[in-house]
C-alpha atoms as a PDB file:
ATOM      1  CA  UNK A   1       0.000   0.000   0.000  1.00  0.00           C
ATOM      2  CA  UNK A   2       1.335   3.246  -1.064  1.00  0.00           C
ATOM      3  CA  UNK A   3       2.225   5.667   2.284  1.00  0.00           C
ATOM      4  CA  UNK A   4      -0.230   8.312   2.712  1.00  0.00           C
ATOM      5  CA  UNK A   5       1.489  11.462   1.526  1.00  0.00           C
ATOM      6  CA  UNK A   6       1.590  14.387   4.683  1.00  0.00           C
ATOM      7  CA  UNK A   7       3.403  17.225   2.957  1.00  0.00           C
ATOM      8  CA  UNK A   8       0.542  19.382   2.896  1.00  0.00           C
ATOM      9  CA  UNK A   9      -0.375  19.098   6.222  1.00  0.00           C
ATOM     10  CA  UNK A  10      -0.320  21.510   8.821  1.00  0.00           C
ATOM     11  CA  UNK A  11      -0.269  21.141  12.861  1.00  0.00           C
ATOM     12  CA  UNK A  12      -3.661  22.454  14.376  1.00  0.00           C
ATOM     13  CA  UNK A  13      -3.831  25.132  17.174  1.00  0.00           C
ATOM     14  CA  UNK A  14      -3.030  22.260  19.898  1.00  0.00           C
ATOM     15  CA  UNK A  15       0.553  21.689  17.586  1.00  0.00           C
ATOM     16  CA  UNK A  16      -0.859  17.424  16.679  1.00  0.00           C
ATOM     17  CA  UNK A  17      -0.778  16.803  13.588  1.00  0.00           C
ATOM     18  CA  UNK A  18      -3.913  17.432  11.296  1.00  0.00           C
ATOM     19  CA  UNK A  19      -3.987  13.841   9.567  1.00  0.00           C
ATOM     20  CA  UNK A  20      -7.211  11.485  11.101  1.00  0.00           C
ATOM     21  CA  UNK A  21      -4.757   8.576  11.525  1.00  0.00           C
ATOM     22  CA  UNK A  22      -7.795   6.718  13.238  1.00  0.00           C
ATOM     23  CA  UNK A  23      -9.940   7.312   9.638  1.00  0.00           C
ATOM     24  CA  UNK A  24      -6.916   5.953   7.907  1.00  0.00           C
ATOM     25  CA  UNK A  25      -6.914   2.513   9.481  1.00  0.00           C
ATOM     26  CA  UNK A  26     -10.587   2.298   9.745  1.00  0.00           C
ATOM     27  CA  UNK A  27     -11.151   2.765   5.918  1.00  0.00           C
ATOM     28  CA  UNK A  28      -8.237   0.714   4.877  1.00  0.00           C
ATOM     29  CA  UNK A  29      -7.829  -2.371   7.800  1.00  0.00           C
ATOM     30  CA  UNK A  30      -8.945  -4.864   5.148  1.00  0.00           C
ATOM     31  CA  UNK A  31      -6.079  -4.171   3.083  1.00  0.00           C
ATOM     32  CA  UNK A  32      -3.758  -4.799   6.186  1.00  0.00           C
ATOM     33  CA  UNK A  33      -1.341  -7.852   6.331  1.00  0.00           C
ATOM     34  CA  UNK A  34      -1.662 -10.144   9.453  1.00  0.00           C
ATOM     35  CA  UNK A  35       0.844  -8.190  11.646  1.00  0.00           C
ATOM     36  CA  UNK A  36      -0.019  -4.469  10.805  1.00  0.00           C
ATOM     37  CA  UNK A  37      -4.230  -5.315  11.530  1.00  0.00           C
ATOM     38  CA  UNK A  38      -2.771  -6.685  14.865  1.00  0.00           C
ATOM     39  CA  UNK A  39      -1.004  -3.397  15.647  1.00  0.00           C
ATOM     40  CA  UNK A  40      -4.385  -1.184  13.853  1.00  0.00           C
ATOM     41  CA  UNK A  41      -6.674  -3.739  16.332  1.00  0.00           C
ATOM     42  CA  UNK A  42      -4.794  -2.491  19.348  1.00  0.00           C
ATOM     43  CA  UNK A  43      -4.832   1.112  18.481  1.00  0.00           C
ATOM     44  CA  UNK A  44      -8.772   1.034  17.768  1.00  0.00           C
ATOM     45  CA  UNK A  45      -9.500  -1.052  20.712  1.00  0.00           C
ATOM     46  CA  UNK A  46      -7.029   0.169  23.140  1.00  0.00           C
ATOM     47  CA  UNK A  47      -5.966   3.684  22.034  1.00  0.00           C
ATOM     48  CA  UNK A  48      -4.807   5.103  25.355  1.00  0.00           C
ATOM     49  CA  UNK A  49      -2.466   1.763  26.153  1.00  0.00           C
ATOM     50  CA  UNK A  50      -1.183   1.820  22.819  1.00  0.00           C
ATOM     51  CA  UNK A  51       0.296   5.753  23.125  1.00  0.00           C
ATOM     52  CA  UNK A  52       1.296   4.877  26.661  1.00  0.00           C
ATOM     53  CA  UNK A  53       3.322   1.869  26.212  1.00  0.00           C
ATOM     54  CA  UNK A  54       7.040   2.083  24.930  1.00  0.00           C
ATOM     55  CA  UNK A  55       8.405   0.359  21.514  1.00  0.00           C
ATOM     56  CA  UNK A  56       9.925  -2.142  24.046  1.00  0.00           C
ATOM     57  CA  UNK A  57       6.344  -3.141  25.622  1.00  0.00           C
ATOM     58  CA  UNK A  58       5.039  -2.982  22.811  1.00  0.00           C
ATOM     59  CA  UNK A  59       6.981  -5.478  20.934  1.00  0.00           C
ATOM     60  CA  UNK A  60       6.245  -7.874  23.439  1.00  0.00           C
ATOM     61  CA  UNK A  61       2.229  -7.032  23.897  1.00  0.00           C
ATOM     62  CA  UNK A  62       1.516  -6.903  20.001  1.00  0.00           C
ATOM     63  CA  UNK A  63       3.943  -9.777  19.843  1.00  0.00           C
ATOM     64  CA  UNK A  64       4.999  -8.189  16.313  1.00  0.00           C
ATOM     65  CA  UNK A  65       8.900  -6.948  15.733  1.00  0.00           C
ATOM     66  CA  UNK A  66       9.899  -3.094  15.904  1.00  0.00           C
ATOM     67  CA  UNK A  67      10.355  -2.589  12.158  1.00  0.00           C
ATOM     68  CA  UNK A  68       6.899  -3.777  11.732  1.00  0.00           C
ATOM     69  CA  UNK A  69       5.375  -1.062  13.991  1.00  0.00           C
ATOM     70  CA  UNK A  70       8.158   1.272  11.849  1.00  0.00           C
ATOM     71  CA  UNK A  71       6.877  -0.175   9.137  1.00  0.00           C
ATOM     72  CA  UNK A  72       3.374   0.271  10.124  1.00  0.00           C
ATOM     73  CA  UNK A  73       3.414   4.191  11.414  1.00  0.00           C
ATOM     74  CA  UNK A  74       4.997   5.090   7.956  1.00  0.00           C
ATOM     75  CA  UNK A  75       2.053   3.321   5.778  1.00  0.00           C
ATOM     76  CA  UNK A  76      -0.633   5.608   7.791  1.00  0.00           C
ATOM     77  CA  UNK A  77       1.171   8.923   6.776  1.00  0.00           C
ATOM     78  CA  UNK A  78       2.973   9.346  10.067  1.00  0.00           C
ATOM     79  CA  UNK A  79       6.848  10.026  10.470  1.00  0.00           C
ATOM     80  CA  UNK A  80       7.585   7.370  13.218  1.00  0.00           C
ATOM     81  CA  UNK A  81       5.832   5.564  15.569  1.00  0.00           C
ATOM     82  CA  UNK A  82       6.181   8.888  17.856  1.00  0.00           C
ATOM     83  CA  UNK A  83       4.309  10.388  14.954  1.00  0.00           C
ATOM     84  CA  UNK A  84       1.884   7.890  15.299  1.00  0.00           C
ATOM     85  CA  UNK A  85       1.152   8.563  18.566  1.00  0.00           C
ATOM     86  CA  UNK A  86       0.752  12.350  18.442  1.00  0.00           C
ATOM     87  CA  UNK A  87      -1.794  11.625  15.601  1.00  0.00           C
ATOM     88  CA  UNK A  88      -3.227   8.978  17.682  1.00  0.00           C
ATOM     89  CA  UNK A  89      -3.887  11.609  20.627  1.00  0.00           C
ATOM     90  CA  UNK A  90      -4.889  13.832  18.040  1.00  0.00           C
ATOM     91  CA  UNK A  91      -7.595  11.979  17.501  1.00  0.00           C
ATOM     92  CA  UNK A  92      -8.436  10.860  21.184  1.00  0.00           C
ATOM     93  CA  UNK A  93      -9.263  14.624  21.815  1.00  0.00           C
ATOM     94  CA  UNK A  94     -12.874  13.988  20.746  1.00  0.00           C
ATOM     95  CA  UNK A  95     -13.019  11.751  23.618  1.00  0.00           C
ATOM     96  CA  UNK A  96     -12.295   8.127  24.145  1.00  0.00           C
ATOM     97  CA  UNK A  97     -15.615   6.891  24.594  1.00  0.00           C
ATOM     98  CA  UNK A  98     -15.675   6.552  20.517  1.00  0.00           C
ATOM     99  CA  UNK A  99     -12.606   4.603  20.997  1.00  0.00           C
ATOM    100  CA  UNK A 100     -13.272   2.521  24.108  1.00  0.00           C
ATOM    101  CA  UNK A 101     -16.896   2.843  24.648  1.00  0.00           C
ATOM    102  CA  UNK A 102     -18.928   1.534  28.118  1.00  0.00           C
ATOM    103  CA  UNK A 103     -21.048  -1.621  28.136  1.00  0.00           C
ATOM    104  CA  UNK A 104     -23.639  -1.506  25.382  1.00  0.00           C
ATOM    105  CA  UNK A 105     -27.139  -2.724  26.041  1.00  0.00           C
ATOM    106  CA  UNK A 106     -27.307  -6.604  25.970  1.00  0.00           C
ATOM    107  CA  UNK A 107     -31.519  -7.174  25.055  1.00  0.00           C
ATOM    108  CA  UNK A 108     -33.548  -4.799  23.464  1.00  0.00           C
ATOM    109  CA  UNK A 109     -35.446  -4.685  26.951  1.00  0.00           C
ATOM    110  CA  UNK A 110     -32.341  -2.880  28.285  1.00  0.00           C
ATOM    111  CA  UNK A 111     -32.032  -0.429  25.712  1.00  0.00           C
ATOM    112  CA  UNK A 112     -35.883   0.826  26.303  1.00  0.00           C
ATOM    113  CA  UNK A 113     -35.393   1.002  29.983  1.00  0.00           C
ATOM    114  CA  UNK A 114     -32.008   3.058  29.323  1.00  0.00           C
ATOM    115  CA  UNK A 115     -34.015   5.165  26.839  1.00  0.00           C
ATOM    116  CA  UNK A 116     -36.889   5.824  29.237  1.00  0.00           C
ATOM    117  CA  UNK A 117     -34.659   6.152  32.257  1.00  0.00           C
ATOM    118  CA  UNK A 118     -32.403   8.839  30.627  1.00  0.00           C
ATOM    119  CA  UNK A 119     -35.465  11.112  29.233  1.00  0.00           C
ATOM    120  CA  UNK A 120     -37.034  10.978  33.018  1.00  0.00           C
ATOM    121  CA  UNK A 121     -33.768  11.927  34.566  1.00  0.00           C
ATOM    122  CA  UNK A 122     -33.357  14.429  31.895  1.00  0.00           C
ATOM    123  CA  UNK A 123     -36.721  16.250  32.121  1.00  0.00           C
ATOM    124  CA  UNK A 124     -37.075  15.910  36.195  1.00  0.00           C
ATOM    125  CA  UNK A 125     -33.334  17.880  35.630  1.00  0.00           C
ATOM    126  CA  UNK A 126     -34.199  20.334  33.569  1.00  0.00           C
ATOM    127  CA  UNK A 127     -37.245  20.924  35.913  1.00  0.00           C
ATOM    128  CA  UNK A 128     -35.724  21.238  38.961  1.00  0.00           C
ATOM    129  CA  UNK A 129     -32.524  23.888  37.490  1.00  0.00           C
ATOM    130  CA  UNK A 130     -34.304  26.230  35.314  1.00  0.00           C
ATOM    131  CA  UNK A 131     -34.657  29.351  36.409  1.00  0.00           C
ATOM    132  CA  UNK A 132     -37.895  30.291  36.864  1.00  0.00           C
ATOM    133  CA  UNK A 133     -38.266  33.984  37.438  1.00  0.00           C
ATOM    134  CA  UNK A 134     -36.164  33.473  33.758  1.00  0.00           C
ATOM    135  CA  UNK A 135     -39.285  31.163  32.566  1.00  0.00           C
ATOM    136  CA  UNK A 136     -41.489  33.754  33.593  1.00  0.00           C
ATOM    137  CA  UNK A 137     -39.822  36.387  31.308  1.00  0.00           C
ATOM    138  CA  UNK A 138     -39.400  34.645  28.989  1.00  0.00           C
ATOM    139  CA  UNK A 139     -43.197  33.577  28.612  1.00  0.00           C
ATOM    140  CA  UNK A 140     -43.819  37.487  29.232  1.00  0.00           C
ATOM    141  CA  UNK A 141     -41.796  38.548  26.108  1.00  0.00           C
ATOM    142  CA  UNK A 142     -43.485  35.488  24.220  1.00  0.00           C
ATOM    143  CA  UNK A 143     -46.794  36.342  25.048  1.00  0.00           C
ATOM    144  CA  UNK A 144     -46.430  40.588  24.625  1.00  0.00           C
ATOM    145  CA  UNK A 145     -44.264  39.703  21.011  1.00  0.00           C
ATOM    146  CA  UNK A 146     -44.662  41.323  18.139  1.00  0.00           C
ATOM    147  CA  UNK A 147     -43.164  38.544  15.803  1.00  0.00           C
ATOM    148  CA  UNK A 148     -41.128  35.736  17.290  1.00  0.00           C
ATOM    149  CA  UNK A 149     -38.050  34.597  15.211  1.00  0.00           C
ATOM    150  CA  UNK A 150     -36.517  30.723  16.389  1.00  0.00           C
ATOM    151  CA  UNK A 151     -33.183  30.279  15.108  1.00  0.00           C
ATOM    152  CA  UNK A 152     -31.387  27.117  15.523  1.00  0.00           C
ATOM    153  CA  UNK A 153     -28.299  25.046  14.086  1.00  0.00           C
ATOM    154  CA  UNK A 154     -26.805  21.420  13.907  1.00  0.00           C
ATOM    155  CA  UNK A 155     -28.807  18.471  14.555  1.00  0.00           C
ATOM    156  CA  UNK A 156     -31.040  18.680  17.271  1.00  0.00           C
ATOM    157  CA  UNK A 157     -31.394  21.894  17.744  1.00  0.00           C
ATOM    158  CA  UNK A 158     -32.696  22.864  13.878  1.00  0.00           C
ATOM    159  CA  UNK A 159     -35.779  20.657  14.612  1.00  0.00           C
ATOM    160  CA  UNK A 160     -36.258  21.950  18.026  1.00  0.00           C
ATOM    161  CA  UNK A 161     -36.982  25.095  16.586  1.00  0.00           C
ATOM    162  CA  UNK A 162     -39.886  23.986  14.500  1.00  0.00           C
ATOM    163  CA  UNK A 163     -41.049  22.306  17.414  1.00  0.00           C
ATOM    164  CA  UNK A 164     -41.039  26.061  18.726  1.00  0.00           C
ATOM    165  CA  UNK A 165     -42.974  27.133  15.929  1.00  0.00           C
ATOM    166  CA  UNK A 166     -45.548  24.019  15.970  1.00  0.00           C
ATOM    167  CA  UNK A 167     -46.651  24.842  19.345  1.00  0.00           C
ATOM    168  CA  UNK A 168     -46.281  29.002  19.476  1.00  0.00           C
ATOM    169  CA  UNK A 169     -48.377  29.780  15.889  1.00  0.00           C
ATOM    170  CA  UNK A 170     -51.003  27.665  17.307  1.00  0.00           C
ATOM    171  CA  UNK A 171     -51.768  30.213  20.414  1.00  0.00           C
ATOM    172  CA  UNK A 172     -52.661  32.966  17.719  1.00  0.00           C
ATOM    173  CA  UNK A 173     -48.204  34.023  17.644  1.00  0.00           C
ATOM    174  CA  UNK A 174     -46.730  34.947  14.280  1.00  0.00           C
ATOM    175  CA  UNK A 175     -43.207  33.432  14.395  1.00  0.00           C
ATOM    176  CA  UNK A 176     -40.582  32.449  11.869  1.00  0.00           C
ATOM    177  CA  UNK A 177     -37.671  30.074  12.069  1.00  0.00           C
ATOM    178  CA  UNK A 178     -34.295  29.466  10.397  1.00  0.00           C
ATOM    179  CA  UNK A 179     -32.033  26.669  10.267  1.00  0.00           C
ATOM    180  CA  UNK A 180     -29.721  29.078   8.174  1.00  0.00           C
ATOM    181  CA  UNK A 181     -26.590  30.877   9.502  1.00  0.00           C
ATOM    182  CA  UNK A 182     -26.708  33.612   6.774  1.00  0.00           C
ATOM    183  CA  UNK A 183     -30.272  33.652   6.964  1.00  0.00           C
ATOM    184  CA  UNK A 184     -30.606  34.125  10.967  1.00  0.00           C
ATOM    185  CA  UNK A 185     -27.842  36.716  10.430  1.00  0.00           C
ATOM    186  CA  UNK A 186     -29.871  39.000   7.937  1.00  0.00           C
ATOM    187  CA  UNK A 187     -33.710  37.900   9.711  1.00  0.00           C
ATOM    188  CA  UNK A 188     -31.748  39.603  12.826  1.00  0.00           C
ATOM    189  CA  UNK A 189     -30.922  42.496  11.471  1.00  0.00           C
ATOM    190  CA  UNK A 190     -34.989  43.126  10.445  1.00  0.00           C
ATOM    191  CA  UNK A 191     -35.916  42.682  13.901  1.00  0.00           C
ATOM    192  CA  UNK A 192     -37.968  45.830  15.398  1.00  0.00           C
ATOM    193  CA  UNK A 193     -38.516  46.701  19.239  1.00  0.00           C
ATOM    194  CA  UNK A 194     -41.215  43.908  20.209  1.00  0.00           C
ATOM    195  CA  UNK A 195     -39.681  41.452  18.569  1.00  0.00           C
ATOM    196  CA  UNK A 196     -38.186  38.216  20.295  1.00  0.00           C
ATOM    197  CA  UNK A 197     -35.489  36.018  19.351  1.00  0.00           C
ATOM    198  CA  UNK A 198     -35.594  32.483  20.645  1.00  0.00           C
ATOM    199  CA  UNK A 199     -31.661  31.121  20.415  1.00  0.00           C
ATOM    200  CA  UNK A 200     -31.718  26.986  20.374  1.00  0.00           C
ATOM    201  CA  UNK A 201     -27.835  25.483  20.766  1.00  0.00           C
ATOM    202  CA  UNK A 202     -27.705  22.348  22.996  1.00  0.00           C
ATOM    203  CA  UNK A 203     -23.855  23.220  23.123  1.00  0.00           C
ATOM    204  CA  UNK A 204     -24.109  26.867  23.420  1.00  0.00           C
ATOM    205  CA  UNK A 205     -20.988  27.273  21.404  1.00  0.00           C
ATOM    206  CA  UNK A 206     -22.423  27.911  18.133  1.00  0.00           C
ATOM    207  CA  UNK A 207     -20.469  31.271  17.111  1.00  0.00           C
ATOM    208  CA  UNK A 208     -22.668  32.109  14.068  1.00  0.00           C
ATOM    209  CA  UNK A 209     -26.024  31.649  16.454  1.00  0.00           C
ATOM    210  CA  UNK A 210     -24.596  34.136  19.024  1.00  0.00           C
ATOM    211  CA  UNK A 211     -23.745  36.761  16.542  1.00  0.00           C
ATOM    212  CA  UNK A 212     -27.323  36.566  15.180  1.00  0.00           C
ATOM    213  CA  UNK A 213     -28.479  36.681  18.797  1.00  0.00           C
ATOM    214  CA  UNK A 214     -26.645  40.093  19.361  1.00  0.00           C
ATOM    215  CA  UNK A 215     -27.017  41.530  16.230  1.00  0.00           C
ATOM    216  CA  UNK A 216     -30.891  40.877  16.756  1.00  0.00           C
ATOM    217  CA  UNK A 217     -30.311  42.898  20.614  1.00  0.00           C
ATOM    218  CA  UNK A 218     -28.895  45.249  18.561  1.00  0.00           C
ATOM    219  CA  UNK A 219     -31.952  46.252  16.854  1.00  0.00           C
ATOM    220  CA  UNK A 220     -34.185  46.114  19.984  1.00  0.00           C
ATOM    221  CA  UNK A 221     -35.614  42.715  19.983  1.00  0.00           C
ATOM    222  CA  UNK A 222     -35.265  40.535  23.001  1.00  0.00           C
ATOM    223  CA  UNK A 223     -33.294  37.488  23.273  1.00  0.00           C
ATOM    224  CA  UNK A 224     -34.259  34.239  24.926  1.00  0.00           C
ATOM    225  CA  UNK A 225     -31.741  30.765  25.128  1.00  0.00           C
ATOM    226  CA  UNK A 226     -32.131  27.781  25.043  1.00  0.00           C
ATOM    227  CA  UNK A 227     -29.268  26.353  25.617  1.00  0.00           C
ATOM    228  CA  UNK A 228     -27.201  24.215  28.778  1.00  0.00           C
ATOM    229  CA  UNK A 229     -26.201  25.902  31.665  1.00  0.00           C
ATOM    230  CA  UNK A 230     -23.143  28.127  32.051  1.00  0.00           C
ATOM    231  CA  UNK A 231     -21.941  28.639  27.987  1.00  0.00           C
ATOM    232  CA  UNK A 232     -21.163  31.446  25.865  1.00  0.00           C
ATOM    233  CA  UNK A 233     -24.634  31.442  24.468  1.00  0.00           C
ATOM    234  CA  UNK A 234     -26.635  32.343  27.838  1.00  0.00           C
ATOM    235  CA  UNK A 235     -24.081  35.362  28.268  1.00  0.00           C
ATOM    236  CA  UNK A 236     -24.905  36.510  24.892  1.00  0.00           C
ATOM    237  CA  UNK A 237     -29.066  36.253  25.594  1.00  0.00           C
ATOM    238  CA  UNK A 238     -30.979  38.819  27.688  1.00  0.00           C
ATOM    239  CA  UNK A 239     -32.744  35.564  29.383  1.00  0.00           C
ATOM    240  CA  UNK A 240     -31.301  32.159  29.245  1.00  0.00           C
ATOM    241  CA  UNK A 241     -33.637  28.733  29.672  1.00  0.00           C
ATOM    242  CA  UNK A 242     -30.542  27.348  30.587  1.00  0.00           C
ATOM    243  CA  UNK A 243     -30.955  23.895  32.367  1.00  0.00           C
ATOM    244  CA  UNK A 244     -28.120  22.582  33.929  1.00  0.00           C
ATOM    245  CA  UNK A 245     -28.199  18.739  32.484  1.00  0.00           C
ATOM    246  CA  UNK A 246     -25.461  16.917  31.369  1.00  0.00           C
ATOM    247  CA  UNK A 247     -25.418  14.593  28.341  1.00  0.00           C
ATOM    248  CA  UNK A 248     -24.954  10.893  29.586  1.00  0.00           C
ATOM    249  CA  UNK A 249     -22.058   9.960  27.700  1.00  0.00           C
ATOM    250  CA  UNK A 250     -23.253   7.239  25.199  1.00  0.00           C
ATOM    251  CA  UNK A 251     -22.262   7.805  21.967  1.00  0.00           C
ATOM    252  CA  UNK A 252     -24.484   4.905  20.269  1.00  0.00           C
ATOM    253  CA  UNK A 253     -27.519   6.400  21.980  1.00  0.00           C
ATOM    254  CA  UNK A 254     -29.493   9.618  21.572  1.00  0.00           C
ATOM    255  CA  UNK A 255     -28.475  11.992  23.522  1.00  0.00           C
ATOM    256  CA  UNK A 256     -30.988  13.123  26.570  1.00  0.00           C
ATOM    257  CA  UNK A 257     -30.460  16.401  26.312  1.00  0.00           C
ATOM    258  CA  UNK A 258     -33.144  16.587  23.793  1.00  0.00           C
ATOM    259  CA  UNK A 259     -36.355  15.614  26.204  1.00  0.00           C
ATOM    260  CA  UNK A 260     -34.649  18.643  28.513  1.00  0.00           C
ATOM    261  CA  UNK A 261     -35.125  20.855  25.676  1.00  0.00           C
ATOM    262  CA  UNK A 262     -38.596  19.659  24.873  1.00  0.00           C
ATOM    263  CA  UNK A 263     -39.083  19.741  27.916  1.00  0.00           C
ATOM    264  CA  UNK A 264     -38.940  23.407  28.453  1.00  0.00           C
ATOM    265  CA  UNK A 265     -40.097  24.458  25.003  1.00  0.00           C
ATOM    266  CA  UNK A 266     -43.043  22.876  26.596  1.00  0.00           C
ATOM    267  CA  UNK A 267     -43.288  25.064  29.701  1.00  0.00           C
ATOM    268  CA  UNK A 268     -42.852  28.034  27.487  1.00  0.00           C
ATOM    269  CA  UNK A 269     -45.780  27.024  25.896  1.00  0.00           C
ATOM    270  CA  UNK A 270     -48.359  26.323  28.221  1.00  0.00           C
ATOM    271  CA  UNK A 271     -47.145  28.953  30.050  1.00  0.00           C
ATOM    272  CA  UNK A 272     -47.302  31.221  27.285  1.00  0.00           C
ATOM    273  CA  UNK A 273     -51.574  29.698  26.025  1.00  0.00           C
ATOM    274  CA  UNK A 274     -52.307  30.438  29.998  1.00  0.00           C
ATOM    275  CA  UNK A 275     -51.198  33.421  29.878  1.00  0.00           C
ATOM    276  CA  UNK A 276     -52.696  34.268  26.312  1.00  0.00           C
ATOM    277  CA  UNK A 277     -55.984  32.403  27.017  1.00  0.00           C
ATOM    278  CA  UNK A 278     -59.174  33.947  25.295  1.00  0.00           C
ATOM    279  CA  UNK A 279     -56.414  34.216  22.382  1.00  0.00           C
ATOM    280  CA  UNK A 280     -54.543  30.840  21.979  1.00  0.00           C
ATOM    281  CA  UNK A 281     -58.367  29.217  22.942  1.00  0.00           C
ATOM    282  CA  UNK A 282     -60.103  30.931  19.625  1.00  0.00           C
ATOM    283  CA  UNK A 283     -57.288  29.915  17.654  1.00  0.00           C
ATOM    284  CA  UNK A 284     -57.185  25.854  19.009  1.00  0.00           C
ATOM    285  CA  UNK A 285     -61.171  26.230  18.646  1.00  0.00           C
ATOM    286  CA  UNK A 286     -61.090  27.251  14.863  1.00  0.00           C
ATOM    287  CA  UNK A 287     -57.608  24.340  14.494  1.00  0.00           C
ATOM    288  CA  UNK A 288     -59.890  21.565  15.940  1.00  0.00           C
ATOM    289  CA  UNK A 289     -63.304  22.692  13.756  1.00  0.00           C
ATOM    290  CA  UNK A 290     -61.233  22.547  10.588  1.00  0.00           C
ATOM    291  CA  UNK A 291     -59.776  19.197  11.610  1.00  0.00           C
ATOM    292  CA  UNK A 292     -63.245  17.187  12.806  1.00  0.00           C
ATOM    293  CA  UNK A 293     -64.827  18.929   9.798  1.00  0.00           C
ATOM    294  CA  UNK A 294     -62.072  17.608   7.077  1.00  0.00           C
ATOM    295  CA  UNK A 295     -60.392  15.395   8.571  1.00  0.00           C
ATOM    296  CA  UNK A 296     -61.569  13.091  11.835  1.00  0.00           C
ATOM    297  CA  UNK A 297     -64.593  13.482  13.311  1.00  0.00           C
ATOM    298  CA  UNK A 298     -63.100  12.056  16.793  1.00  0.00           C
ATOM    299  CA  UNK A 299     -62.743  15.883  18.974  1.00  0.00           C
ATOM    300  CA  UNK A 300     -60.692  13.783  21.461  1.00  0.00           C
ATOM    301  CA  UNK A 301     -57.640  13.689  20.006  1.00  0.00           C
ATOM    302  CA  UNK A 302     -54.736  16.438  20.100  1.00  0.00           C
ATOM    303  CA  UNK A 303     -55.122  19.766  18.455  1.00  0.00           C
ATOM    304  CA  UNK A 304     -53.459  18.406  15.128  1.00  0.00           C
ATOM    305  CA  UNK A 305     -50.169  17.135  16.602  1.00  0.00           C
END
């Protein structure tokens, strides 16, 4: 196999090398002779024990020779095996649980009661360290808005804000949401005095959300996040929803943080129809007519959810 060539690349801010060493052997392991898919087995599996152990150990744990780990650290792209390593760590930064993950679920059974057990935790948590005189704002400026704008980004959080506008336009509130950096940026700067801005970031790092959020605060609207606890988002809102809940740390699963967010998107909400009653009831009265009269006759079920 022909070495992977690393002329062009270029150290990142932490001084590792930029190469995905890890990517390497995963996309090309098949190709492998016996002895290197030995050494790229140990490095997948046991990342941390591979970097720590000298050539010497190593030799004798891989129970391969030392040109043969040579050998092997020049065919991924790297120098040496101290290349190797720094690449290796390199690519640990994301976190080892991709690389040595806990115990996975053994039945199905297991993974439901994981599942269920995570979104209680998760919404009792984001219940019991919300700020509440912050939830009360917040459903203030909702319910007093002139036009509500829900900007969000990534994965979770660019559904999350349709599930903002799915249960705000039925209460009788005109709102509009973005999944688009460049579009968030120039909705913000249309914003009028009245206007709210609901910011949705689970990590509360997204740069291009907080610039829309202050460019929007710029222009008089008010800014609402909804975000996690203690990030560069809530500092950059006039009133954070800003649970303090922790993802739990399995990468195969969903994370939880998404029934916390839900979870207060919800409060919002009810919050917001008490608090606009005669309003949000009209407009759930004439939802539910148009539904029983073209669509089910049943009036029991949900308001079109």
């Amino acid at each position: 196999m022909a070495k992977v060539t690393t002329s062009s690349e270029q150290p990142d801010e932490a001084g590792f090398p930029a190469h995905d060493v890890i990517g390497f052997i995963l996309d090309h392991e098949r190709e492998f002779s016996r002895s290197h898919r030995k050494i790229a087995r140990a490095i997948l599996e046991h990342p941390t024990t591979f970097v720590e152990k000298p050539i010497e150990d190593l030799v004798t744990w891989l129970e391969v020779s030392a040109p043969t780990i040579t050998r092997f650290s020049r065919m991924t792209g790297c120098d040496g095996l101290r290349d190797l390593k720094l690449k290796i760590m390199s690519g640990m930064r994301v976190g080892t649980r991709y690389f040595e993950p806990g115990t996975p679920p053994g039945s199905l059974k297991e993974v439901g009661e994981r599942i269920v057990m995570r979104a209680q935790r998760a919404i009792m948590e984001a219940q019991r360290t919300v700020d509440f005189a912050m939830l009360e704002r917040a459903i203030d400026l909702v319910s007093h808005s002139r036009m509500i704008y829900a900007f969000g980004g990534g994965g979770v959080s660019s559904w999350l804000v349709d599930e903002i506008h799915n249960r705000l336009f039925r209460l009788g509130l005109r709102i509009s949401t973005s999944s688009d950096h460049q579009m968030q940026m120039m909705l913000a700067a249309t914003v009028e005095r009245g206007d709210v801005v609901i910011c949705s970031s689970l990590s509360g790092n997204n740069q291009e959300l907080i610039k829309a959020a202050r460019i929007a605060a710029d222009y008089g609207a008010s800014t609402i996040a909804l975000t996690v606890a203690g990030t560069p988002l809530v500092r950059a809102c006039h009133v954070p929803l800003a649970p303090a809940v922790v993802d739990d740390g399995d990468v195969l699963g969903p994370t939880c943080l998404r029934y916390a967010f839900l979870s207060i998107i919800d409060l919002v909400a009810y919050g917001t129809a008490v608090r606009c009653r005669p309003l949000a009831q009209e407009k759930l009265r004439r939802i539910k007519q148009q539904f029983t009269t073209y669509r089910d006759v049943d009036d029991s079920q949900p308001v079109s959810d």
